[in-house]
C-alpha atoms as a PDB file:
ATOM      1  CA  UNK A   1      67.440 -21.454   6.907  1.00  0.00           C
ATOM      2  CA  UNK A   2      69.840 -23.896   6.114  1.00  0.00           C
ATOM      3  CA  UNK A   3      72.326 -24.175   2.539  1.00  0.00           C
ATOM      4  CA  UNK A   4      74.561 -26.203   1.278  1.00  0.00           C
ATOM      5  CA  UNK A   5      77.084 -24.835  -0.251  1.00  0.00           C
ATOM      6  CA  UNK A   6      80.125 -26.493  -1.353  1.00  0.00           C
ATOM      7  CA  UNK A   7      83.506 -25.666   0.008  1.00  0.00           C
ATOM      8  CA  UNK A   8      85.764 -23.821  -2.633  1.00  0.00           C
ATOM      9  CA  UNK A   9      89.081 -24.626  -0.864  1.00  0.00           C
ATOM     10  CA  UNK A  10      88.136 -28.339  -0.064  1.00  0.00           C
ATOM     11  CA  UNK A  11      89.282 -31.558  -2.680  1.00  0.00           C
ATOM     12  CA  UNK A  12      86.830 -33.564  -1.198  1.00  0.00           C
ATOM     13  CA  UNK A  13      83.814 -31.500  -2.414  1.00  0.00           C
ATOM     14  CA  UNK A  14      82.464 -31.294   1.628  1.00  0.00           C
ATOM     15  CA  UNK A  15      79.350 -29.541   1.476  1.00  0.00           C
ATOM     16  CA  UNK A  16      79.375 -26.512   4.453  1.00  0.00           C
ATOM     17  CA  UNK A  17      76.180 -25.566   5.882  1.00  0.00           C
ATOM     18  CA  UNK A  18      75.540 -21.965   6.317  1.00  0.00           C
ATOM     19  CA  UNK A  19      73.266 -20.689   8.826  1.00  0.00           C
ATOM     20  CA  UNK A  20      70.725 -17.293   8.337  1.00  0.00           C
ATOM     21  CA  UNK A  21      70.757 -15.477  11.557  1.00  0.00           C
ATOM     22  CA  UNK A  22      66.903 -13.997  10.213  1.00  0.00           C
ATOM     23  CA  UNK A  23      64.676 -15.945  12.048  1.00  0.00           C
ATOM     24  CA  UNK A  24      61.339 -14.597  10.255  1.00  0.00           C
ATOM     25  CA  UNK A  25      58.964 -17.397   7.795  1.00  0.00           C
ATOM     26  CA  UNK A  26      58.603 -15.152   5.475  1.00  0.00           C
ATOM     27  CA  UNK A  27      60.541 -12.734   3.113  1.00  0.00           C
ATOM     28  CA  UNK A  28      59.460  -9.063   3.375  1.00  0.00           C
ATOM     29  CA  UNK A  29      59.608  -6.174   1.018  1.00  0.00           C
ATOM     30  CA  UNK A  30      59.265  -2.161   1.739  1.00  0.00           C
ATOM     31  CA  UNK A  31      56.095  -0.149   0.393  1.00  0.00           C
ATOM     32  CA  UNK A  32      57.548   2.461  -2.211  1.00  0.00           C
ATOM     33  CA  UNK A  33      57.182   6.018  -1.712  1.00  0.00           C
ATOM     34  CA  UNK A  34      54.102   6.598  -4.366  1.00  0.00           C
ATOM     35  CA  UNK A  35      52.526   3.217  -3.107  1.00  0.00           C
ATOM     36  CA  UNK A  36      52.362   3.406   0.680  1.00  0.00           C
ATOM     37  CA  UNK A  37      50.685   0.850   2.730  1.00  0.00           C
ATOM     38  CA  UNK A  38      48.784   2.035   5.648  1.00  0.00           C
ATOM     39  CA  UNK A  39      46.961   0.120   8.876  1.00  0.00           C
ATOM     40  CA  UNK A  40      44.165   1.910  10.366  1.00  0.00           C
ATOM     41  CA  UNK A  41      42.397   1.935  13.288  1.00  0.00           C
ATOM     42  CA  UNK A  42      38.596   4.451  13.557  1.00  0.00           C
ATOM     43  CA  UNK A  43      40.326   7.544  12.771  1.00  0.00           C
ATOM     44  CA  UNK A  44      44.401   6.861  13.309  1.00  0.00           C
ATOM     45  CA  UNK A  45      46.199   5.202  11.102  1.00  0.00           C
ATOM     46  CA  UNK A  46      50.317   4.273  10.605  1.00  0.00           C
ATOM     47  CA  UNK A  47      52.012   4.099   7.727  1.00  0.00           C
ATOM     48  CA  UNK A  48      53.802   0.518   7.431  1.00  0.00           C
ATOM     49  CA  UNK A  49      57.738   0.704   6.926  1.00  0.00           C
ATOM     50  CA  UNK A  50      57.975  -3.042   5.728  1.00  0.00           C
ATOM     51  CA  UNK A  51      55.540  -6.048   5.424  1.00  0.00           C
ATOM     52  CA  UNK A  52      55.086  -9.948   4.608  1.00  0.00           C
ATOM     53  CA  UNK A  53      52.854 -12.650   5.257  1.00  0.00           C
ATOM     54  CA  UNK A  54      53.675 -12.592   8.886  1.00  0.00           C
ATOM     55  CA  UNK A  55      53.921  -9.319  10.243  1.00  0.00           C
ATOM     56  CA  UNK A  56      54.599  -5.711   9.878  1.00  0.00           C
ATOM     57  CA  UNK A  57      56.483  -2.527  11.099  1.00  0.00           C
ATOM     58  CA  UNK A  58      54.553   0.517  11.671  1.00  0.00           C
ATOM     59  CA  UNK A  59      56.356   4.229  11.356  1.00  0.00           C
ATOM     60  CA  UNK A  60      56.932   5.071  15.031  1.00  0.00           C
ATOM     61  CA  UNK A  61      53.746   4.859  16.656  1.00  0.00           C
ATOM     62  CA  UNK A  62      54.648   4.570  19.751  1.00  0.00           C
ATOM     63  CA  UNK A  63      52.358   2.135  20.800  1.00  0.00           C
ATOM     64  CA  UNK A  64      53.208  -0.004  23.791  1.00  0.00           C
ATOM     65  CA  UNK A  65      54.513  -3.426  23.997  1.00  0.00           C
ATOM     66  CA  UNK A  66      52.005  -5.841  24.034  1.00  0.00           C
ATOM     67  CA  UNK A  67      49.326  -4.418  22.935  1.00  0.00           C
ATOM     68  CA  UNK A  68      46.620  -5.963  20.468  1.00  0.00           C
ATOM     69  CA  UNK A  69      45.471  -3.546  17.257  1.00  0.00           C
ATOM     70  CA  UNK A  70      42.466  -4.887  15.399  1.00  0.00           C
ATOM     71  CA  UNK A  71      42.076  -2.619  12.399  1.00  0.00           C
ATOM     72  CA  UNK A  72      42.560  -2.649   8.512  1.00  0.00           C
ATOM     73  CA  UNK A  73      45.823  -3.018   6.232  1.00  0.00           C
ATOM     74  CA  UNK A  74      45.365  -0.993   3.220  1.00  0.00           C
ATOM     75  CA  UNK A  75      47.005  -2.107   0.015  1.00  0.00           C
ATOM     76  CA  UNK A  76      47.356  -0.285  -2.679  1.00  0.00           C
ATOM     77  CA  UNK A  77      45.702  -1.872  -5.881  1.00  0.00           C
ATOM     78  CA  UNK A  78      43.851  -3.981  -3.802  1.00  0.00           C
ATOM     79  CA  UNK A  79      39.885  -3.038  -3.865  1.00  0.00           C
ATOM     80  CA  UNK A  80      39.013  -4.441  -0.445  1.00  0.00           C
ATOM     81  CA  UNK A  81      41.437  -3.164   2.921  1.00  0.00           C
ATOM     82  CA  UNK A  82      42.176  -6.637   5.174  1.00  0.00           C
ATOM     83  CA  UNK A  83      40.861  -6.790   8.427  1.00  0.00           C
ATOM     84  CA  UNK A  84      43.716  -7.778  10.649  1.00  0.00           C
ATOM     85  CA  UNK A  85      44.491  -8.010  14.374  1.00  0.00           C
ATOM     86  CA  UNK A  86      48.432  -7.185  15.123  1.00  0.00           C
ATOM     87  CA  UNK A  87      50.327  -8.256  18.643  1.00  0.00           C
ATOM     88  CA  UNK A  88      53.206  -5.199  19.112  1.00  0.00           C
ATOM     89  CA  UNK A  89      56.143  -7.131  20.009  1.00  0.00           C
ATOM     90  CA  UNK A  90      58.347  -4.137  19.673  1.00  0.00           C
ATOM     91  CA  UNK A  91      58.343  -0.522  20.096  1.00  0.00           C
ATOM     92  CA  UNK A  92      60.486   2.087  21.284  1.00  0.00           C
ATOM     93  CA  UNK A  93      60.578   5.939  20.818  1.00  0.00           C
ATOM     94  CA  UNK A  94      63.474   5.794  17.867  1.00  0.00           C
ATOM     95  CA  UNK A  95      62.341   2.800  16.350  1.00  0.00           C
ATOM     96  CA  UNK A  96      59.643   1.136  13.814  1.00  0.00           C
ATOM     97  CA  UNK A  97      56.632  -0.842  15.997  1.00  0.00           C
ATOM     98  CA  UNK A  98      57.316  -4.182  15.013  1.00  0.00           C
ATOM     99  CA  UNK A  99      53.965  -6.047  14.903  1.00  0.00           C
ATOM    100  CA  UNK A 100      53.324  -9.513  14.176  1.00  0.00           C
ATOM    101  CA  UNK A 101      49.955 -10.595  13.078  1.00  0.00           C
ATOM    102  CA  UNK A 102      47.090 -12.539  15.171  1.00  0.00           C
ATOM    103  CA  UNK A 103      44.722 -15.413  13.797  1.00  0.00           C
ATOM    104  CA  UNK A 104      45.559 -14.455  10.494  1.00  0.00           C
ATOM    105  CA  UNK A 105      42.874 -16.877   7.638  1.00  0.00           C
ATOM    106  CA  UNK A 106      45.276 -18.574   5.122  1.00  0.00           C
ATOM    107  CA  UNK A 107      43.460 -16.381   2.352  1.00  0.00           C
ATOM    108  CA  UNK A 108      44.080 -13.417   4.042  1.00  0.00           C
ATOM    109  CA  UNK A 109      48.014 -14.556   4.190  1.00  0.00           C
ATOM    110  CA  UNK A 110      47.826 -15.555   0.664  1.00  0.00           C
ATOM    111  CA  UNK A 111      46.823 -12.299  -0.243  1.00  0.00           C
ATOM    112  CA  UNK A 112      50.052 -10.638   1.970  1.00  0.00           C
ATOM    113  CA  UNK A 113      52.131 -12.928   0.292  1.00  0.00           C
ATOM    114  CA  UNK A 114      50.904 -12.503  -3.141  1.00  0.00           C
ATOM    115  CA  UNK A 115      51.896  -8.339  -2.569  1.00  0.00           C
ATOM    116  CA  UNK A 116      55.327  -9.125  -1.240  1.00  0.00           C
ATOM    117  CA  UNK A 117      56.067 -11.440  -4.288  1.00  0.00           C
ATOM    118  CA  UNK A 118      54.407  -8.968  -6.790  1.00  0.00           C
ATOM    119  CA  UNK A 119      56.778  -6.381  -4.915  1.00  0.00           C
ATOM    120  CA  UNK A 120      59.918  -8.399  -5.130  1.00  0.00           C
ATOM    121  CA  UNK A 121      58.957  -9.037  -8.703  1.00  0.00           C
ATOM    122  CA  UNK A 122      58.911  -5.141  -9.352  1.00  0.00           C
ATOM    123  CA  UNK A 123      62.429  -4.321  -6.802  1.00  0.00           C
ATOM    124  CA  UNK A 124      64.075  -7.070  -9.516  1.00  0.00           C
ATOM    125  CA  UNK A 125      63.033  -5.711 -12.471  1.00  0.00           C
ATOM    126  CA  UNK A 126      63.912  -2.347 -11.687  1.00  0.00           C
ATOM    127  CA  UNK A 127      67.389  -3.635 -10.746  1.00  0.00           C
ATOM    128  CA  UNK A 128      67.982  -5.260 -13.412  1.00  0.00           C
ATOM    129  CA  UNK A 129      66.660  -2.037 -15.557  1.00  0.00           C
ATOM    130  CA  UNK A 130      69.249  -0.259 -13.425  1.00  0.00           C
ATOM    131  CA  UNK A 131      72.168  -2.751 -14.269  1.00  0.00           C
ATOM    132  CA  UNK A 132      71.268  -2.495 -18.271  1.00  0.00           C
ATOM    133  CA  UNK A 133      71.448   1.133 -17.841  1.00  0.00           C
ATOM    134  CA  UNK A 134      74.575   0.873 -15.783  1.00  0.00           C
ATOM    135  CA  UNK A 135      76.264  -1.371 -18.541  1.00  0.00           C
ATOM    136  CA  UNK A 136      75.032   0.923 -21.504  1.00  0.00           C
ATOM    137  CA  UNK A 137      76.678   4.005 -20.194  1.00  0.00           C
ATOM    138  CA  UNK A 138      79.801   2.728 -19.131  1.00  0.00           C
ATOM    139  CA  UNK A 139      79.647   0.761 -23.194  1.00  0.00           C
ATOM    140  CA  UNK A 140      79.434   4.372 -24.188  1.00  0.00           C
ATOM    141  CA  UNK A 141      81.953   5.824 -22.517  1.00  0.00           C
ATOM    142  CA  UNK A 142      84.206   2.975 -23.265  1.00  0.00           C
ATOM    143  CA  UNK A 143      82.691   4.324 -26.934  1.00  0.00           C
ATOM    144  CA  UNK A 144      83.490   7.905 -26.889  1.00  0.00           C
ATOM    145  CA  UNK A 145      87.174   7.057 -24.955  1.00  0.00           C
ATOM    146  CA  UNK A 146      87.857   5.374 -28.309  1.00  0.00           C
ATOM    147  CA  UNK A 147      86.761   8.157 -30.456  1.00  0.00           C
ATOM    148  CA  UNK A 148      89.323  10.283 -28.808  1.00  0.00           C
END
């Protein structure tokens, strides 16, 4: 992706371009611990390290390159699992199966992308709970310094 961004040291106000080395679509977010996301297939299933609209990572499977999984992605809060064929375009023994998904509907996507934005919606608001807690104790330490 592309952004201008204006160039702090230039008079002219030249506009730089920056370049983002990702090269995915779409943003993607990582299932929290108490609200894992899981793909299954009959009896196996993987629990997915990170997700969007266009793919996903699965913990270590160990499934080989290439290969075409037609299962279900289970969401958490979501009544219905989604019925999804993945492509593996990565795998290795020390790393995450990186899967990228197959003839995906647009509602289907819609729903993905309507969990990573509630997701990111959630990872901002606790940061920002986290900053406001952050800022209160170092007020009250600045506070108590005072005092003494």
């Amino acid at each position: 992706m592309f952004r201008k961004k204006k160039d702090p040291t230039s008079d002219s106000g030249a506009i730089k371009l920056q370049y983002d080395l990702d090269r995915r679509d779409y943003f993607r977010v990582k299932p929290t611990q108490n609200q894992p996301v899981w793909f299954r297939v009959g009896e196996r299933q993987w629990r997915v390290d990170d997700l969007s609209a266009g793919g996903l990572s699965l913990d270590r499977s160990g499934l080989p390159l290439g290969r075409h999984l037609t299962g279900q992605l289970i969401l958490p809060g979501y009544d219905q699992p989604l019925d999804l064929t993945l492509s593996i375009v990565r795998s290795g023994p020390d790393i995450p199966t990186s899967c990228s998904l197959d003839e995906i509907s647009e509602r289907r996507r819609e729903i993905l992308h309507q969990f990573v934005l509630s997701r990111q919606k959630n990872d901002l608001v606790a940061d920002q709970e986290r900053e406001a807690d952050r800022i209160r104790r170092q007020h009250r330490n600045q506070l108590n310094r005072k005092k003494s």
